[in-house]
N, C-alpha and C. Protein backbone atom coordinates (compact mmCIF):
# COMPACT_ATOMS: atom_id res chain seq x y z
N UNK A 1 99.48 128.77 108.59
CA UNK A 1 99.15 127.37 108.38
C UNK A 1 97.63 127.21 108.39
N UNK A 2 96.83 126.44 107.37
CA UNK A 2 95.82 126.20 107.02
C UNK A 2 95.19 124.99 108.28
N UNK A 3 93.87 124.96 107.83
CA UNK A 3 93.12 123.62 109.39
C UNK A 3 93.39 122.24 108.67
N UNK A 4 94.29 121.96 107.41
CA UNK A 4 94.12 120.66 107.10
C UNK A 4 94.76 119.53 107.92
N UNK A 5 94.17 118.69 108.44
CA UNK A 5 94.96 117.41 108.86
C UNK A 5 95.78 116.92 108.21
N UNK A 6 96.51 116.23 108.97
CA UNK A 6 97.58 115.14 108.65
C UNK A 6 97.09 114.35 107.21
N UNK A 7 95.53 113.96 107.78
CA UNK A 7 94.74 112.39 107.08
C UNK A 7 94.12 113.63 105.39
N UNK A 8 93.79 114.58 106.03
CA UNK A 8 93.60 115.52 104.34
C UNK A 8 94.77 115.80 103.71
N UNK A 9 95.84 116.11 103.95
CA UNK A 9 97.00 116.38 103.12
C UNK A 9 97.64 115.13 102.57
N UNK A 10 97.12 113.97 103.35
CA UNK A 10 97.58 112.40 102.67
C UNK A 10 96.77 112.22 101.97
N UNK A 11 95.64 112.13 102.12
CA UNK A 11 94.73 111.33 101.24
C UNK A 11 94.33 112.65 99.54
N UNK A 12 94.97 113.72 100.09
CA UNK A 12 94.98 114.44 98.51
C UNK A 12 96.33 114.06 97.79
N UNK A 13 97.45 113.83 98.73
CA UNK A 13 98.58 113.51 97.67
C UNK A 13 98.21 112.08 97.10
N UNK A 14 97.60 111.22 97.57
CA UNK A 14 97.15 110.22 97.08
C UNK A 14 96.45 110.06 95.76
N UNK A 15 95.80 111.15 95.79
CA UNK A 15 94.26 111.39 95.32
C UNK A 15 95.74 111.78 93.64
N UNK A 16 96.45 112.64 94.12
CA UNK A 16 97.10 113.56 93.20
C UNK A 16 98.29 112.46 92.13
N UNK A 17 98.65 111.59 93.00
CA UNK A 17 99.73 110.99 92.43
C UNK A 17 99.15 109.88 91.60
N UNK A 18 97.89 109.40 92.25
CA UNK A 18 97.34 108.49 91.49
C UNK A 18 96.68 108.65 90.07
N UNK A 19 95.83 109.92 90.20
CA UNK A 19 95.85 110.74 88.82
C UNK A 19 96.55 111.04 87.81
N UNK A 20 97.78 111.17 88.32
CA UNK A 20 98.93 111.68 87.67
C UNK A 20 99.46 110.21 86.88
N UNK A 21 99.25 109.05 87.57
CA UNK A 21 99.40 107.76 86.58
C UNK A 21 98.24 107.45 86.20
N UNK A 22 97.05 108.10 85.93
CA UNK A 22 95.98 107.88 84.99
C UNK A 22 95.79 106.60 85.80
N UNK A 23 95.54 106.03 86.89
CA UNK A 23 94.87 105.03 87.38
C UNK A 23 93.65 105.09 88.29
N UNK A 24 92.72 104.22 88.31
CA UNK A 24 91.23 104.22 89.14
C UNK A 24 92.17 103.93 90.89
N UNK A 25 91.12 104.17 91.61
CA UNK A 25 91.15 103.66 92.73
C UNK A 25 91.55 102.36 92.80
N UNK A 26 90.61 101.77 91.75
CA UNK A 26 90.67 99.93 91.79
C UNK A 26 91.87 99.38 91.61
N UNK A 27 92.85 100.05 90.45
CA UNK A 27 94.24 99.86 89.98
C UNK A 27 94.94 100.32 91.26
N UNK A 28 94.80 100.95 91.78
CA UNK A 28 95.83 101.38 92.64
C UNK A 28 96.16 100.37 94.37
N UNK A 29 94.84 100.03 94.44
CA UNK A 29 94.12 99.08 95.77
C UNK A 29 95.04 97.79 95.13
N UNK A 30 94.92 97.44 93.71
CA UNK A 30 95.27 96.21 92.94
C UNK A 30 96.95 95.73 93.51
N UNK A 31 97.32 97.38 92.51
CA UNK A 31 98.95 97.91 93.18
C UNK A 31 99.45 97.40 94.49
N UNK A 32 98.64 98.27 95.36
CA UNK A 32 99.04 98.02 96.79
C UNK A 32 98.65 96.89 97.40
N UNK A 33 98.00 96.13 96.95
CA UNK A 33 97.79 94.62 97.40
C UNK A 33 96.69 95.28 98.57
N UNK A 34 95.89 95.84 98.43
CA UNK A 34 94.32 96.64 99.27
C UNK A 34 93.41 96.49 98.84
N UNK A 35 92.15 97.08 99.49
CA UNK A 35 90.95 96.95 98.95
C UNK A 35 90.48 98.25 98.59
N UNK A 36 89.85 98.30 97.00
CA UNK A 36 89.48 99.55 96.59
C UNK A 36 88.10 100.43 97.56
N UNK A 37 87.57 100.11 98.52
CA UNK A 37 86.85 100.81 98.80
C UNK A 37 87.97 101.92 100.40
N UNK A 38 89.25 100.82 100.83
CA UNK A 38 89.50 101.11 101.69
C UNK A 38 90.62 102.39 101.12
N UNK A 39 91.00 102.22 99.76
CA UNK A 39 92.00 103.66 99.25
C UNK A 39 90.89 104.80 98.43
N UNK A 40 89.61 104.64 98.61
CA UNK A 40 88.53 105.89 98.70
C UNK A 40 88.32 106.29 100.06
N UNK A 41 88.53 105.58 101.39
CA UNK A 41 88.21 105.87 102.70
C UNK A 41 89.31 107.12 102.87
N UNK A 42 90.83 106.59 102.69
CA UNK A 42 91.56 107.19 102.39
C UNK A 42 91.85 108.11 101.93
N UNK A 43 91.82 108.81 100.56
CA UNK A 43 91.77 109.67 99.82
C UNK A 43 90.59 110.50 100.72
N UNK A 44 89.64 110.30 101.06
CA UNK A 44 88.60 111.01 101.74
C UNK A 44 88.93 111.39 103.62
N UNK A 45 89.83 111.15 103.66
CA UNK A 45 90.14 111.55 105.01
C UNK A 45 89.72 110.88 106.27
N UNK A 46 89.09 109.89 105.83
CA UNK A 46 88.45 109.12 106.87
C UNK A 46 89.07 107.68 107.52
N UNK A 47 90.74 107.43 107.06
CA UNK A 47 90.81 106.17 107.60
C UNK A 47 92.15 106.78 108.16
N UNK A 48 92.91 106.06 109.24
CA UNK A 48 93.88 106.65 109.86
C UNK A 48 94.73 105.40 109.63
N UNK A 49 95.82 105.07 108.71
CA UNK A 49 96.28 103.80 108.63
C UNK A 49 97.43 103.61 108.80
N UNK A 50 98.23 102.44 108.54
CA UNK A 50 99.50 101.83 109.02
C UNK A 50 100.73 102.53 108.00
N UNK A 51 101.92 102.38 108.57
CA UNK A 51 103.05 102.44 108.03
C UNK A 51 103.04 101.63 107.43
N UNK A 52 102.69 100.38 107.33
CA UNK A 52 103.13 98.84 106.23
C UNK A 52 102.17 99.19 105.18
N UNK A 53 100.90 100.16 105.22
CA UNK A 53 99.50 100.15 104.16
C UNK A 53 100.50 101.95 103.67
N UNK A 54 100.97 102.49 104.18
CA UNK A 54 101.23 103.87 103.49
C UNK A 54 102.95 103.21 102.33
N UNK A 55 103.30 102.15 103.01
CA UNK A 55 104.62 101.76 102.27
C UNK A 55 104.28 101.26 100.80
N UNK A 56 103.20 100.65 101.31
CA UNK A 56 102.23 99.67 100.29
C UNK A 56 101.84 100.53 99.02
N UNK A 57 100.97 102.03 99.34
CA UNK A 57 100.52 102.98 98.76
C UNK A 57 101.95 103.67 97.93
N UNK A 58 102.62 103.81 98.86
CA UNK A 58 103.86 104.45 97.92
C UNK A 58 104.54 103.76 97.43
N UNK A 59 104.65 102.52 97.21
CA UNK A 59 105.63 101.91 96.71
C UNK A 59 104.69 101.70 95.10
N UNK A 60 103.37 101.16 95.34
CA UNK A 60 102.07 101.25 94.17
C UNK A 60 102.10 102.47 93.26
N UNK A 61 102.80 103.46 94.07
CA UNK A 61 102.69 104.50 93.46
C UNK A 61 103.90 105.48 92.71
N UNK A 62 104.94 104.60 93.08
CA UNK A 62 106.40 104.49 92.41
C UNK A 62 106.40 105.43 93.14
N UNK A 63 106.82 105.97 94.60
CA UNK A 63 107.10 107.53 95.39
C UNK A 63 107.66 107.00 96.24
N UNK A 64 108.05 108.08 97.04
CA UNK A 64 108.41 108.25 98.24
C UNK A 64 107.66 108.32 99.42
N UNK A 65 107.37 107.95 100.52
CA UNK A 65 106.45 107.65 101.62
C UNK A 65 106.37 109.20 102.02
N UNK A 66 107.76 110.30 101.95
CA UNK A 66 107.48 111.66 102.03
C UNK A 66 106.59 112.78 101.14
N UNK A 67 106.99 111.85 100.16
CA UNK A 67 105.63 112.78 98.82
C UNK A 67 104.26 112.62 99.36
N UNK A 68 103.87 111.72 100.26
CA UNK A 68 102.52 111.49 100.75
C UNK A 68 101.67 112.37 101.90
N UNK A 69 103.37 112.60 102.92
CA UNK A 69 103.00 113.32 103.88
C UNK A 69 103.24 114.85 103.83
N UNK A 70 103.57 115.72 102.72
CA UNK A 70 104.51 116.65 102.90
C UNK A 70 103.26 117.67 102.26
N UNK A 71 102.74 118.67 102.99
CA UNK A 71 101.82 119.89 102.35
C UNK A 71 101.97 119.59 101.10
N UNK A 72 100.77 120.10 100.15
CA UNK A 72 100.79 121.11 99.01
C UNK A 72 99.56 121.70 98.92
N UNK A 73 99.41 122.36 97.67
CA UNK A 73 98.22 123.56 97.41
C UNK A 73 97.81 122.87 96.38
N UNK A 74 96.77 122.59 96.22
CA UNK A 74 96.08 122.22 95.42
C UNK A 74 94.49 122.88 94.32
N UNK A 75 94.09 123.21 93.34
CA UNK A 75 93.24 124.01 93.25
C UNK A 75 91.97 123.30 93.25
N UNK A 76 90.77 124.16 93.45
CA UNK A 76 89.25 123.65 93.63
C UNK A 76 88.84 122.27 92.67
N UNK A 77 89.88 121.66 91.99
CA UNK A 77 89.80 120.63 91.23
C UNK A 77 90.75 119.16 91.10
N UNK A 78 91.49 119.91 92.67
CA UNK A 78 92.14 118.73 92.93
C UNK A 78 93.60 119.13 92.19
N UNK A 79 93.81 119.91 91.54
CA UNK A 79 95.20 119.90 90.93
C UNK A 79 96.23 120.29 91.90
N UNK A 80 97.40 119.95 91.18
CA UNK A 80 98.76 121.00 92.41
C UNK A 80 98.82 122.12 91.85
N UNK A 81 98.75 123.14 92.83
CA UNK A 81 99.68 124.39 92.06
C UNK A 81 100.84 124.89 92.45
């Protein structure tokens, strides 16, 4: 097992799913009824947030609240592999 946190393995599936619908930060904050600087805090590992703001995020993000928390590998560019 790798040193990533909880808050790095969320805020990359974030980072990953949101890409994957070709949307900005801003669209996605829009989505989740948030503020776009607070789903860059996020994605960056730096905010530790609620179950009602991760429901918010996944539901914005047509997923599952488990797709958010669950490992993956990702390459030096942010992709999954």
């Amino acid at each position: 097992m790798d040193d990533k946190t909880i808050l790095e393995i969320f805020g990359e599936n974030i980072r990953f799913y949101r890409k994957k619908l070709n949307i900005s930060q801003e669209e996605l904050a829009f989505r989740a009824n948030l503020h776009r600087t607070y789903i860059g805090m996020i994605e960056r590992a730096e905010k530790n947030i609620t179950l009602l703001n991760i429901q918010k995020i996944a539901n914005a993000l047509k997923i599952e609240i488990t797709d958010l928390v669950t490992r993956s590998n990702f390459d030096d560019n942010g992709r999954r592999i």
